[in-house]
PDB file of N, CA and C in Angstrom:
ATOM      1  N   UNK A   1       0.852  -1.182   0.000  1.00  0.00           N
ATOM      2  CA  UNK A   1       0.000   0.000   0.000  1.00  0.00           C
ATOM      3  C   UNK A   1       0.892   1.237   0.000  1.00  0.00           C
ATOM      4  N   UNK A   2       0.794   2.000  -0.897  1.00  0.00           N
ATOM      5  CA  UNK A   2       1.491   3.217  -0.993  1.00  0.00           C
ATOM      6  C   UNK A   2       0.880   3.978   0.078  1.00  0.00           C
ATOM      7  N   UNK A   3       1.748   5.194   1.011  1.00  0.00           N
ATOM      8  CA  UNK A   3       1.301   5.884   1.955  1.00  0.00           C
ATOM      9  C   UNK A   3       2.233   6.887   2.066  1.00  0.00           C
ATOM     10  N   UNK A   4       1.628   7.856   2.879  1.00  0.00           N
ATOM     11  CA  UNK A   4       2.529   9.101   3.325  1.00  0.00           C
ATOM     12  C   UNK A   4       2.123   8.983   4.474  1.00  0.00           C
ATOM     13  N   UNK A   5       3.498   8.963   5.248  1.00  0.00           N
ATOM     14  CA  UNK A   5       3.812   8.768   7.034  1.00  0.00           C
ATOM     15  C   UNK A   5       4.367  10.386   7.465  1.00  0.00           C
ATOM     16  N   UNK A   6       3.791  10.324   8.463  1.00  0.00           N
ATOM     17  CA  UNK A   6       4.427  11.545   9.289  1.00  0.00           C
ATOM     18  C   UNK A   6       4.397  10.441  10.944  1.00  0.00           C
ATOM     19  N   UNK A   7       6.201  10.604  11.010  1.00  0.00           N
ATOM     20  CA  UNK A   7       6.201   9.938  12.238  1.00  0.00           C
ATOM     21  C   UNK A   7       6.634  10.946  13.349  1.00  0.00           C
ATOM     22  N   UNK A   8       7.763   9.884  14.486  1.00  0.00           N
ATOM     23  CA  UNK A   8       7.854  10.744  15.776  1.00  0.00           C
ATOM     24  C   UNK A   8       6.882  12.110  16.210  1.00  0.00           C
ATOM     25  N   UNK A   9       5.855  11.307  15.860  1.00  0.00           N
ATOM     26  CA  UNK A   9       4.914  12.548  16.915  1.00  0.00           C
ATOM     27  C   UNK A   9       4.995  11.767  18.399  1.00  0.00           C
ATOM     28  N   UNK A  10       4.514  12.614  19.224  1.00  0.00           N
ATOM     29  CA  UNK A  10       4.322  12.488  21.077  1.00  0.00           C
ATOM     30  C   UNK A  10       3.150  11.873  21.161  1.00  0.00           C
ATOM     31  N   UNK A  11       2.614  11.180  21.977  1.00  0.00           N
ATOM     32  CA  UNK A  11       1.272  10.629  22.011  1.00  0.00           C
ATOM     33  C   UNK A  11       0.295  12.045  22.553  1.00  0.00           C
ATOM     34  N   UNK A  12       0.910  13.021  23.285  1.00  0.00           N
ATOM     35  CA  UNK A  12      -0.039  13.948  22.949  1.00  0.00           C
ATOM     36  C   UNK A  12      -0.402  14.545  21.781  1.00  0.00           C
ATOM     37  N   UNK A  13       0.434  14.746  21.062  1.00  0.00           N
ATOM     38  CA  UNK A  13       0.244  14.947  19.525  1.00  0.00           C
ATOM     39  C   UNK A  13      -1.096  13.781  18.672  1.00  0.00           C
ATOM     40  N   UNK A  14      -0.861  12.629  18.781  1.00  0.00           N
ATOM     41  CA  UNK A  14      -1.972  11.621  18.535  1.00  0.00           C
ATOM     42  C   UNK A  14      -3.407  11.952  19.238  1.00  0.00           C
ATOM     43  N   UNK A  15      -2.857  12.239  20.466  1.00  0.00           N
ATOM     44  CA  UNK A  15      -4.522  12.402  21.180  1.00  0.00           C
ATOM     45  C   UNK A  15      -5.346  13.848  20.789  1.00  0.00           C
ATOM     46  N   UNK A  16      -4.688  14.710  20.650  1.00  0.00           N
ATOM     47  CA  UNK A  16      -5.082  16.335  19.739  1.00  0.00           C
ATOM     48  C   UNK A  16      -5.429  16.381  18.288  1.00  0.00           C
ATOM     49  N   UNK A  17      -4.859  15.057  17.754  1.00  0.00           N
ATOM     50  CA  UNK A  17      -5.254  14.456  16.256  1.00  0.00           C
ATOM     51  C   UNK A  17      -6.583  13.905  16.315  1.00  0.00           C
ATOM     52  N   UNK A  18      -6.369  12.990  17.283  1.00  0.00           N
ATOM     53  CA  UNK A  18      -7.926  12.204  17.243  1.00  0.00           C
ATOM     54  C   UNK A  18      -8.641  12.919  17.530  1.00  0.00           C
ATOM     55  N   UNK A  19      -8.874  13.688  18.740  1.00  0.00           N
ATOM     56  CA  UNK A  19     -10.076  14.741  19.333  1.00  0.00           C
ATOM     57  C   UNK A  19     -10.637  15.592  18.199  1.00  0.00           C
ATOM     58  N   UNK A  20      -9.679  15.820  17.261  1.00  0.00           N
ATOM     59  CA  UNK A  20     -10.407  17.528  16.377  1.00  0.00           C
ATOM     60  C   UNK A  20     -10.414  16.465  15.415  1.00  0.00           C
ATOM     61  N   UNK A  21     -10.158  15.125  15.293  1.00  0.00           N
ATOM     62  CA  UNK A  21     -10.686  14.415  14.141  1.00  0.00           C
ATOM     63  C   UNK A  21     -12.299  13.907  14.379  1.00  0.00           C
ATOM     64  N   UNK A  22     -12.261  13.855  15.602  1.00  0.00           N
ATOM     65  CA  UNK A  22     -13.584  12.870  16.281  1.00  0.00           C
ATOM     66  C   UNK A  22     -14.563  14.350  16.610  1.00  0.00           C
ATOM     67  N   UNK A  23     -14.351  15.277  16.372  1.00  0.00           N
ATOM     68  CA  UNK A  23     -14.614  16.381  16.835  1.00  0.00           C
ATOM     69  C   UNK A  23     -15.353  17.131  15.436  1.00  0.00           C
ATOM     70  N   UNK A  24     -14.474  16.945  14.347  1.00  0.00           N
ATOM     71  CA  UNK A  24     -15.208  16.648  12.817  1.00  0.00           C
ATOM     72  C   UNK A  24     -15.853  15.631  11.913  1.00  0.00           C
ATOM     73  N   UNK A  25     -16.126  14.928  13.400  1.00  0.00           N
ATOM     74  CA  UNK A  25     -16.683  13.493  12.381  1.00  0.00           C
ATOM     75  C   UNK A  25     -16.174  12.616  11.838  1.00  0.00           C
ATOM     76  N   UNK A  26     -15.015  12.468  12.145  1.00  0.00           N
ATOM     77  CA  UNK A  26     -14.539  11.660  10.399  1.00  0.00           C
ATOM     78  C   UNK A  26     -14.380  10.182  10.954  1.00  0.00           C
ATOM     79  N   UNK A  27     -14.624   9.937  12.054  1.00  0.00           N
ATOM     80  CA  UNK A  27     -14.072   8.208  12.516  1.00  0.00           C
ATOM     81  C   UNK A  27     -14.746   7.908  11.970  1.00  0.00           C
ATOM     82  N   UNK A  28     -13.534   6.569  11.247  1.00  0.00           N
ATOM     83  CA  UNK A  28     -13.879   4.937  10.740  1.00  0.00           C
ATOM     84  C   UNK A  28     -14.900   4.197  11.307  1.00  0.00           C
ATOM     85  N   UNK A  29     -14.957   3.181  10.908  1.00  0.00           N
ATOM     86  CA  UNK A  29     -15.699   1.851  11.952  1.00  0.00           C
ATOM     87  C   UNK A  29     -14.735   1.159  12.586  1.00  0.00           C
ATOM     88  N   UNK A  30     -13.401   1.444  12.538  1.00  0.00           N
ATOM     89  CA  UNK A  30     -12.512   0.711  13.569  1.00  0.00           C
ATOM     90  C   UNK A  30     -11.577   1.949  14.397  1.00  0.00           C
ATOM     91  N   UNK A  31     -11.028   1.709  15.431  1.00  0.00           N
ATOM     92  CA  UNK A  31     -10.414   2.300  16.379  1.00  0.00           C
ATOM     93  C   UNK A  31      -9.307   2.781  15.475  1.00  0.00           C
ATOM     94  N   UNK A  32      -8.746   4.054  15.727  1.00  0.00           N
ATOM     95  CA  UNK A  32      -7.697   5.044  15.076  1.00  0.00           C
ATOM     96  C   UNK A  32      -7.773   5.001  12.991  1.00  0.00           C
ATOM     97  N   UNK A  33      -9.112   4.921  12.976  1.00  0.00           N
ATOM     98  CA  UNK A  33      -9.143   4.674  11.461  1.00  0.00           C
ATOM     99  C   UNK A  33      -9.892   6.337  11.337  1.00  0.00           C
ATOM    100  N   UNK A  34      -9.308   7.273  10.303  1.00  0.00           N
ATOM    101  CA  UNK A  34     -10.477   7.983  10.169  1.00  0.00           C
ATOM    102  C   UNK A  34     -10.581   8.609   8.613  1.00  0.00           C
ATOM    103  N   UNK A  35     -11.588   8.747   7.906  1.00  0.00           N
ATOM    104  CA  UNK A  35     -11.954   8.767   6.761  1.00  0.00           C
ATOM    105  C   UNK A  35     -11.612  10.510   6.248  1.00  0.00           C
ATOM    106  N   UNK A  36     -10.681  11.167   5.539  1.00  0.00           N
ATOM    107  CA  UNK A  36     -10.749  12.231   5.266  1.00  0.00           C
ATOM    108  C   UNK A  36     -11.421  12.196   3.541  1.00  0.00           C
ATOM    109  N   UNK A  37     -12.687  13.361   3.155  1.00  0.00           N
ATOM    110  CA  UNK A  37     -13.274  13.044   2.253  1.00  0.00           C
ATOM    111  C   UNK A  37     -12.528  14.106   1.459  1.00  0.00           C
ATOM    112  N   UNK A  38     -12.463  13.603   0.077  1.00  0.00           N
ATOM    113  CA  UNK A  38     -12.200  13.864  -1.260  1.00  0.00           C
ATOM    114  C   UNK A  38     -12.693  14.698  -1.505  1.00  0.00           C
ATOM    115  N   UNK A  39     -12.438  16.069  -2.058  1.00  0.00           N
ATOM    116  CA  UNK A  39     -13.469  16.913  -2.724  1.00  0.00           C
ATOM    117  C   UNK A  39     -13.753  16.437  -4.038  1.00  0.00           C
ATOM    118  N   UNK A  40     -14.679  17.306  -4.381  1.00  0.00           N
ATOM    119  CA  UNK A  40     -15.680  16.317  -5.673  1.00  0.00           C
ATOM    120  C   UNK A  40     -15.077  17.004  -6.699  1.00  0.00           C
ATOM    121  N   UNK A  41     -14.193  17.927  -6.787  1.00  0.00           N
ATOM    122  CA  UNK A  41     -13.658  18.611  -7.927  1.00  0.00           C
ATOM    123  C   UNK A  41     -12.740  18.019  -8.271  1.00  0.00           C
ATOM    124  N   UNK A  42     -12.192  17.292  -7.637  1.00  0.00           N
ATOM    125  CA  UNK A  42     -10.980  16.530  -7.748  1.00  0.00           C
ATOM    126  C   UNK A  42     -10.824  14.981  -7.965  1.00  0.00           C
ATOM    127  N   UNK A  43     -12.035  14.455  -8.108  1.00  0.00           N
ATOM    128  CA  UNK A  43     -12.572  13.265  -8.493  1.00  0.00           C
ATOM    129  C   UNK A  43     -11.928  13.171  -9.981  1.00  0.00           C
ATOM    130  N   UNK A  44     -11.528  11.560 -10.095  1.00  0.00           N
ATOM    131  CA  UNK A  44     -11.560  11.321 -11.631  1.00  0.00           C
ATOM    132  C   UNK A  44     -12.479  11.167 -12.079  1.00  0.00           C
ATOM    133  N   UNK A  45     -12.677  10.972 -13.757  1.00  0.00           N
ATOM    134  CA  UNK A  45     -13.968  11.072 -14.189  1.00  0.00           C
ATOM    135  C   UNK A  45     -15.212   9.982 -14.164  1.00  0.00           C
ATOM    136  N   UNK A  46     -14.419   9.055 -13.761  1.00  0.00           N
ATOM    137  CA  UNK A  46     -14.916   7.848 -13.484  1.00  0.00           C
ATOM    138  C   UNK A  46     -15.628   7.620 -12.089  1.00  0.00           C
ATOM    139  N   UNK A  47     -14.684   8.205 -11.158  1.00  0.00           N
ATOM    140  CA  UNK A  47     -15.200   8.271  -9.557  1.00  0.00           C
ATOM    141  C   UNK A  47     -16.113   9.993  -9.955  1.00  0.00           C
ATOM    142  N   UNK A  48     -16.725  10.372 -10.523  1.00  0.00           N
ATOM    143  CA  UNK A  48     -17.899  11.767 -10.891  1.00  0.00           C
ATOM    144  C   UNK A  48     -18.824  10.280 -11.135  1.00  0.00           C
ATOM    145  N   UNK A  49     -18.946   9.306 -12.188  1.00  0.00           N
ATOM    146  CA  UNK A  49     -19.955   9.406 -12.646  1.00  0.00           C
ATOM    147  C   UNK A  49     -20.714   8.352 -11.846  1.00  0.00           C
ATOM    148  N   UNK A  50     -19.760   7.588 -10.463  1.00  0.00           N
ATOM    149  CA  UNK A  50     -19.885   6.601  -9.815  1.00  0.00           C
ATOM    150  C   UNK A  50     -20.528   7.207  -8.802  1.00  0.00           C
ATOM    151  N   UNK A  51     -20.485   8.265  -8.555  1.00  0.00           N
ATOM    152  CA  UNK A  51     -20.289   8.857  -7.379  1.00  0.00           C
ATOM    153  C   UNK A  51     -21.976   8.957  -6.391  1.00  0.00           C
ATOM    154  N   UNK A  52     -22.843   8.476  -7.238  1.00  0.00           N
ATOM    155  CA  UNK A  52     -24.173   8.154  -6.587  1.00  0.00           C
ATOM    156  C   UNK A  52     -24.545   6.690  -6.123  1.00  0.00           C
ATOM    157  N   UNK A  53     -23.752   6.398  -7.049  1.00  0.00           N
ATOM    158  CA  UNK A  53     -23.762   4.554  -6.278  1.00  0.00           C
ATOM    159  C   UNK A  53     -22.842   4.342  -5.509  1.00  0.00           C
ATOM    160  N   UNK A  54     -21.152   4.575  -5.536  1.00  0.00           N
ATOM    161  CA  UNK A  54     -20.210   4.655  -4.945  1.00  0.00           C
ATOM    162  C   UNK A  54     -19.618   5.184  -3.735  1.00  0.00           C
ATOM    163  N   UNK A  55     -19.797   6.656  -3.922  1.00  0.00           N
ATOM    164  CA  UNK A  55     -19.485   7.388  -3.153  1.00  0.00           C
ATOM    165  C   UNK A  55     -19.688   7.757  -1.781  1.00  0.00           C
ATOM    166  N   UNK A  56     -19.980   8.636  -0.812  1.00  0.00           N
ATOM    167  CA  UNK A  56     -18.775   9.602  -1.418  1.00  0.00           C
ATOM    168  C   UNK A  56     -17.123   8.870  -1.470  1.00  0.00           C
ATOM    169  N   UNK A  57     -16.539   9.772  -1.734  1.00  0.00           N
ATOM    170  CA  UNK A  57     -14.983   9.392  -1.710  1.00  0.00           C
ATOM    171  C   UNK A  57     -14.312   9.638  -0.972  1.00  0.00           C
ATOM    172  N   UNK A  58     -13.088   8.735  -0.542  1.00  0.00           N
ATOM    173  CA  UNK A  58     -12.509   9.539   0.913  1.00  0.00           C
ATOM    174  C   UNK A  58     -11.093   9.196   0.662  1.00  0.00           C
ATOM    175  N   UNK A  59      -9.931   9.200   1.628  1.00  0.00           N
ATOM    176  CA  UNK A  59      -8.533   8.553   1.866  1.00  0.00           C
ATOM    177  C   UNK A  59      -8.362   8.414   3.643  1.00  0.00           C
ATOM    178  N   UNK A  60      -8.359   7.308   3.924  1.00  0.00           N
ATOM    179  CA  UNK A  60      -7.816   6.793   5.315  1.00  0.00           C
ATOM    180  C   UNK A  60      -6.828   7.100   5.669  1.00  0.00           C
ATOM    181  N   UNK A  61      -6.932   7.877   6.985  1.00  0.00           N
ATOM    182  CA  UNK A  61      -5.656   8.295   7.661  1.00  0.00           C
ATOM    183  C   UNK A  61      -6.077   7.353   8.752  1.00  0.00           C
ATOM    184  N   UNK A  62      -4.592   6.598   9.136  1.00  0.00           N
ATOM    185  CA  UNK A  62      -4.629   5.456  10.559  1.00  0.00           C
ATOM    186  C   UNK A  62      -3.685   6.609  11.514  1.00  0.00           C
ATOM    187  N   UNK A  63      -4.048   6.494  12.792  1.00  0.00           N
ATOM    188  CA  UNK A  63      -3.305   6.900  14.163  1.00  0.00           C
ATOM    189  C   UNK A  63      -3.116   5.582  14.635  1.00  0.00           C
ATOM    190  N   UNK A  64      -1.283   5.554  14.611  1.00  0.00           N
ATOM    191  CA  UNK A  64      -1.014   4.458  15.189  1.00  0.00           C
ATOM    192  C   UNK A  64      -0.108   5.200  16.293  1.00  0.00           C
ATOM    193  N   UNK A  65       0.067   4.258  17.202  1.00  0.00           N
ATOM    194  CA  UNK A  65       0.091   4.689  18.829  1.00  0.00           C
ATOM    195  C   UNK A  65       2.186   4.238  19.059  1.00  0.00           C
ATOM    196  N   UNK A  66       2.473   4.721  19.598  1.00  0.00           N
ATOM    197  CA  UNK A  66       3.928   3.870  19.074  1.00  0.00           C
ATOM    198  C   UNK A  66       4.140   2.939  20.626  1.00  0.00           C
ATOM    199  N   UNK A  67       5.031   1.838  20.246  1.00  0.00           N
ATOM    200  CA  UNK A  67       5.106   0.941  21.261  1.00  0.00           C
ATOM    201  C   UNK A  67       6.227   1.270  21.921  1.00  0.00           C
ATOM    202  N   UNK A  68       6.313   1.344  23.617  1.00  0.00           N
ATOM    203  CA  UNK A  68       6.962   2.139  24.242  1.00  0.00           C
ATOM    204  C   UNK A  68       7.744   2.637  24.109  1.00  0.00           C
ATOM    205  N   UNK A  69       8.998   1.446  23.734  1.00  0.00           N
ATOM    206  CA  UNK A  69      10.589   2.417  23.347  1.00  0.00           C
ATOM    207  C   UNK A  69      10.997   1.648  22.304  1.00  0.00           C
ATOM    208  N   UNK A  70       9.940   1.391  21.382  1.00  0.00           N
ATOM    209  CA  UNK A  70      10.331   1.091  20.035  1.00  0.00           C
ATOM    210  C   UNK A  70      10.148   1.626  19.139  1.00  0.00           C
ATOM    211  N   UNK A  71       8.840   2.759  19.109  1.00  0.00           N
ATOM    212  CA  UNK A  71       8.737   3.838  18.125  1.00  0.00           C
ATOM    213  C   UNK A  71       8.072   5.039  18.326  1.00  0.00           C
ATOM    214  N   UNK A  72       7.747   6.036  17.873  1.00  0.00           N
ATOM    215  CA  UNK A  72       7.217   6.824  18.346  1.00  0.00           C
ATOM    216  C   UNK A  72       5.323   6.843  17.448  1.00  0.00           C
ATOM    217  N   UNK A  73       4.959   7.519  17.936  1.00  0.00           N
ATOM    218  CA  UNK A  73       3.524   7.585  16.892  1.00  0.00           C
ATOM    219  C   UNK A  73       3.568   7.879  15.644  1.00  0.00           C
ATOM    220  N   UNK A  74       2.535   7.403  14.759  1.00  0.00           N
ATOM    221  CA  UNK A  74       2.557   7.924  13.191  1.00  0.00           C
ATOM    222  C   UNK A  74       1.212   8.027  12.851  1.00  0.00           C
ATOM    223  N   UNK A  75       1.646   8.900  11.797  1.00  0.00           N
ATOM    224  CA  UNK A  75      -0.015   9.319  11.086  1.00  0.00           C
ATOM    225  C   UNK A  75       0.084   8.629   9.521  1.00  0.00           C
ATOM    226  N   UNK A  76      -0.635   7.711   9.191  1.00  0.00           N
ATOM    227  CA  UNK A  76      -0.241   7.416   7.901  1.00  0.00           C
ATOM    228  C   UNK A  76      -1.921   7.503   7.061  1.00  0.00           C
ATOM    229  N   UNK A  77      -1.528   8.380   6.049  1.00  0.00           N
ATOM    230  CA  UNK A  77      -2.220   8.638   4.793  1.00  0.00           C
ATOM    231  C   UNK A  77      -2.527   7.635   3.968  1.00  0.00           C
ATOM    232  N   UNK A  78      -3.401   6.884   3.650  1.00  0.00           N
ATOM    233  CA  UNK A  78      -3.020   6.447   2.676  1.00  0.00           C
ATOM    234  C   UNK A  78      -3.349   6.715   0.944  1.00  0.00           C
ATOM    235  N   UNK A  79      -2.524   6.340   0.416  1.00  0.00           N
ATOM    236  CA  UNK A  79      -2.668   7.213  -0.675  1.00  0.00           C
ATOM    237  C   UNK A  79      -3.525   6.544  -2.035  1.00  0.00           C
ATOM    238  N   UNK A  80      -5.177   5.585  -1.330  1.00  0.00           N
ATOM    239  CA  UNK A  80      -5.397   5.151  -1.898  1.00  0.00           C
ATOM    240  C   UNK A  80      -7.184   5.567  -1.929  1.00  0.00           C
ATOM    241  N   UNK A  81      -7.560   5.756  -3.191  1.00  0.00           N
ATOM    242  CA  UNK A  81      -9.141   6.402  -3.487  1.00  0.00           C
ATOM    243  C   UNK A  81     -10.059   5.761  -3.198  1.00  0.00           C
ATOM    244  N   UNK A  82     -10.747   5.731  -1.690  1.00  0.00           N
ATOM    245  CA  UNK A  82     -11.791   4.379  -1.462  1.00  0.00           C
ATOM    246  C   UNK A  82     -13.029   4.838  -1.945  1.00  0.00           C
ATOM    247  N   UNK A  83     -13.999   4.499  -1.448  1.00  0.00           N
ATOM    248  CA  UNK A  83     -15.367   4.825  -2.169  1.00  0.00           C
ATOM    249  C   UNK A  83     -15.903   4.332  -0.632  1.00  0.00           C
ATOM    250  N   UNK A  84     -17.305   4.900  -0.096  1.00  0.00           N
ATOM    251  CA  UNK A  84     -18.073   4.420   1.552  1.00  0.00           C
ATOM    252  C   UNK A  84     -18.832   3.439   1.190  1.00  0.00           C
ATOM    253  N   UNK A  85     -19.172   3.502  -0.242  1.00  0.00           N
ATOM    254  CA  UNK A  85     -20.473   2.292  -0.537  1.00  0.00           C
ATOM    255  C   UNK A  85     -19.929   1.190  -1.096  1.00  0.00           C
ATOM    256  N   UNK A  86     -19.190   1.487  -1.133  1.00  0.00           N
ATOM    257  CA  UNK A  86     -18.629  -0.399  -2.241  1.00  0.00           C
ATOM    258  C   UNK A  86     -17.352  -0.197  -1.827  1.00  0.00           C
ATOM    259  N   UNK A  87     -16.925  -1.741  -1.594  1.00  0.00           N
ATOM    260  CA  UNK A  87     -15.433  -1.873  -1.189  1.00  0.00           C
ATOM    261  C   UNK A  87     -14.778  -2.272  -3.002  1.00  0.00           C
ATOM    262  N   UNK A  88     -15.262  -2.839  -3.527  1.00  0.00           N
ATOM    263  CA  UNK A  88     -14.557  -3.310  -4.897  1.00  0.00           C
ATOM    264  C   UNK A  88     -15.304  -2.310  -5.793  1.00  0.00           C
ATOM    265  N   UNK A  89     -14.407  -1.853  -6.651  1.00  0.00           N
ATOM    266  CA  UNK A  89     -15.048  -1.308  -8.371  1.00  0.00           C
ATOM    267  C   UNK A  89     -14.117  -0.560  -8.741  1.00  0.00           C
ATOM    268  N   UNK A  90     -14.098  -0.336 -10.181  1.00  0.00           N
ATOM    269  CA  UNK A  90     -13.102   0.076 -10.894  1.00  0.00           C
ATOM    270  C   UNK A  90     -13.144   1.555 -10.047  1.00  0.00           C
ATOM    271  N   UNK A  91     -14.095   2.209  -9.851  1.00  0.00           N
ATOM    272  CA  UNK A  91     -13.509   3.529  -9.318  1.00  0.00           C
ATOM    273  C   UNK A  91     -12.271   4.012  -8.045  1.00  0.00           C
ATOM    274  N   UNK A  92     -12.341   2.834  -7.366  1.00  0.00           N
ATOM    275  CA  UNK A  92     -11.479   2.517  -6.654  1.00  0.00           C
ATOM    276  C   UNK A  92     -10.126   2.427  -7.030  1.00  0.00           C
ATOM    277  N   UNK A  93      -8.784   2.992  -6.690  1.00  0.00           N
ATOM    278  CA  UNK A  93      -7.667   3.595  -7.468  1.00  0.00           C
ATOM    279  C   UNK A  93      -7.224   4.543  -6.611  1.00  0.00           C
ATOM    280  N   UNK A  94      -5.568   4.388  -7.339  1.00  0.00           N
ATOM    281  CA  UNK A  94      -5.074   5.319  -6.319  1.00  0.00           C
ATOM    282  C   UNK A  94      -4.699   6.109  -6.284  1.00  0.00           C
ATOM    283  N   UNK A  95      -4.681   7.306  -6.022  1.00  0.00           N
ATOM    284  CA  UNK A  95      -4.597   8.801  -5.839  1.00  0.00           C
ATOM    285  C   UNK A  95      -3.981   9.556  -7.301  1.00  0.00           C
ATOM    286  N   UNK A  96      -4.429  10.180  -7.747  1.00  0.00           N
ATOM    287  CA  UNK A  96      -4.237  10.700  -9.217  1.00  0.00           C
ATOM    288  C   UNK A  96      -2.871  12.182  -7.989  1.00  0.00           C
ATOM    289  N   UNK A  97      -2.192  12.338  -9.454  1.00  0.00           N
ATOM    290  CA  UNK A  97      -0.995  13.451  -8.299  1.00  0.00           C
ATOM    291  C   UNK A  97      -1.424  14.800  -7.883  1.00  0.00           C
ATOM    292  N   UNK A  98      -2.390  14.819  -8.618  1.00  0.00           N
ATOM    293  CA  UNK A  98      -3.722  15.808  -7.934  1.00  0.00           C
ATOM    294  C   UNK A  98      -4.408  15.674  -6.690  1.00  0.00           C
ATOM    295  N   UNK A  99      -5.067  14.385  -6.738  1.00  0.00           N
ATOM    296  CA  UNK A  99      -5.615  13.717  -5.337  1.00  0.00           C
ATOM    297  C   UNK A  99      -4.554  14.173  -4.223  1.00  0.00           C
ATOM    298  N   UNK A 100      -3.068  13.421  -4.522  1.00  0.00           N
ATOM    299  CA  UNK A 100      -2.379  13.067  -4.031  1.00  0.00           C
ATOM    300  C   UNK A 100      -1.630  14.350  -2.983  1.00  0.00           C
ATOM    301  N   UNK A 101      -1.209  15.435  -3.780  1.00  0.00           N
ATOM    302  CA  UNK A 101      -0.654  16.467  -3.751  1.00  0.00           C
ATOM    303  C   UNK A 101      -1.706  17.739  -2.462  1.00  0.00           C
ATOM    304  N   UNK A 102      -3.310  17.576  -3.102  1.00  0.00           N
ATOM    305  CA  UNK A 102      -4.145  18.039  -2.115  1.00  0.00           C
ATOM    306  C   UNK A 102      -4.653  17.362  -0.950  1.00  0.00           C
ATOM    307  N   UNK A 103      -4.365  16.142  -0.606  1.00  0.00           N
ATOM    308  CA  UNK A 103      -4.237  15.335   0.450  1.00  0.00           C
ATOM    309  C   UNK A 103      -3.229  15.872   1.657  1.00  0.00           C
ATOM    310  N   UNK A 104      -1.871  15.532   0.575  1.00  0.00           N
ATOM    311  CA  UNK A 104      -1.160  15.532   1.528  1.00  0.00           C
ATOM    312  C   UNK A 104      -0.908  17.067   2.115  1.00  0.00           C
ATOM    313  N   UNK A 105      -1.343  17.771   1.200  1.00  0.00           N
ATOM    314  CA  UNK A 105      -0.869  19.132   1.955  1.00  0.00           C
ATOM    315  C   UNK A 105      -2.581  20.044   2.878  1.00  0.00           C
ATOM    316  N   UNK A 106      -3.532  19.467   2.740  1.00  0.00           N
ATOM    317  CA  UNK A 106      -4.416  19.054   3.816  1.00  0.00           C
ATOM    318  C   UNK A 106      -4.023  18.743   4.677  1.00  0.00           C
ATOM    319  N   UNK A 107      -3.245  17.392   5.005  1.00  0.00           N
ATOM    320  CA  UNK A 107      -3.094  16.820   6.245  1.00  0.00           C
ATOM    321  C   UNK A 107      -1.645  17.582   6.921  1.00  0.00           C
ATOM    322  N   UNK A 108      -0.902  17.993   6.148  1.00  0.00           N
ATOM    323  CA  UNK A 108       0.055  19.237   6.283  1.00  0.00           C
ATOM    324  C   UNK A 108      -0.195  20.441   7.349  1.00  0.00           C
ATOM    325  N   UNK A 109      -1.048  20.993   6.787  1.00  0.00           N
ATOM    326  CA  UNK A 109      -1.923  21.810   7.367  1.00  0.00           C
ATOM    327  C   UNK A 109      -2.495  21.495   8.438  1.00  0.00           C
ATOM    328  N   UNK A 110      -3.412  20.731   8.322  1.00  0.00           N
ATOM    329  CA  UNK A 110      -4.351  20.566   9.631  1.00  0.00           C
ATOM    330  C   UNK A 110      -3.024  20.425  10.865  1.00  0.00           C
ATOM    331  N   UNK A 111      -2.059  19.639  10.696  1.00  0.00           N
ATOM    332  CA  UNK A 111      -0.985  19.123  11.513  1.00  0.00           C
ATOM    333  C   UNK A 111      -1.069  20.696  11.913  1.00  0.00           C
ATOM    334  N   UNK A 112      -0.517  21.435  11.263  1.00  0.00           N
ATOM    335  CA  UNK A 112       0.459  22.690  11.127  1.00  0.00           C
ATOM    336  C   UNK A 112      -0.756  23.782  12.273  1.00  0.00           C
ATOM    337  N   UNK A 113      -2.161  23.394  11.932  1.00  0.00           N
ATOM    338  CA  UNK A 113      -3.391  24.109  12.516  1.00  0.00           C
ATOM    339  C   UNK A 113      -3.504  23.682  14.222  1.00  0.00           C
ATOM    340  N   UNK A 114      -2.491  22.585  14.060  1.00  0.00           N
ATOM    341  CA  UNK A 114      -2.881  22.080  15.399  1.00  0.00           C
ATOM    342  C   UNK A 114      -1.876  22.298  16.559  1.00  0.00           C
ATOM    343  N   UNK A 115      -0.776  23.259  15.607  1.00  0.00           N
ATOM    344  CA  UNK A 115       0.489  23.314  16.401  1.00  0.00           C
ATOM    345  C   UNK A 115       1.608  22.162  16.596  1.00  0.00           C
ATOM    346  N   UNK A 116       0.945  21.249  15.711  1.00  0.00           N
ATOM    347  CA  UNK A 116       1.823  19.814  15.656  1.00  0.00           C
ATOM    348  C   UNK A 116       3.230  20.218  14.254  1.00  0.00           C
ATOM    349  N   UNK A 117       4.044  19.725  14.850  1.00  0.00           N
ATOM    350  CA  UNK A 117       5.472  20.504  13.710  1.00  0.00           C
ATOM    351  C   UNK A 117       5.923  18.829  13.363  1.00  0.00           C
ATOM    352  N   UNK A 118       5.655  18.815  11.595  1.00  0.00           N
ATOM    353  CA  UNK A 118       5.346  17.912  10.962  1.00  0.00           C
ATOM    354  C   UNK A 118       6.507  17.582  10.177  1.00  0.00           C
TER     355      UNK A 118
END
């Protein structure tokens, strides 16, 4: 799975991630999973025309917790185009360098919004 990691964060750093994540809604259905959504302008043309059966569109960011003195926490992106309604279909794909580029500098930001130095 291709991804963009931002590591050695502090576990307070993780817990100020999750709160203003859980705070905007975005949790997964599993623990430290949370769904950041795609804008629709930025959809390929394929994920536009899917996008009533499919959609919406998102990219999973995981908060992983680091194990005591073996790593520190990470935020990993992943850099892959899911869809909420269907796990399989061609619209599914991974991040066009458009997607890719406004993702990561989203999650850039928000870091940067949170006082977290990324």
């Amino acid at each position: 799975m291709r991804c963009y990691l931002v590591e050695d964060l502090l576990d307070a750093d993780l817990k100020k991630i999750a709160d203003t994540l859980d705070e905007l809604q975005l949790r997964g259905p599993l623990d430290g999973i949370y769904y950041l959504p795609l804008p629709e302008n930025l959809l390929q043309p394929e994920q536009t025309a899917h996008l009533d059966e499919c959609g919406p569109f998102f990219m999973a960011l995981e908060l992983v917790e680091g194990a005591s003195d073996m790593s520190e926490c990470q935020v990993r992106l992943e850099l892959l185009v899911r869809a909420r309604n269907k796990i399989r279909c061609s619209c599914v794909a991974y991040a066009t360098p458009d997607q890719r580029r406004h993702m990561i500098d989203y999650l850039d930001q928000f870091l940067n919004g949170l006082g977290i130095a990324a």
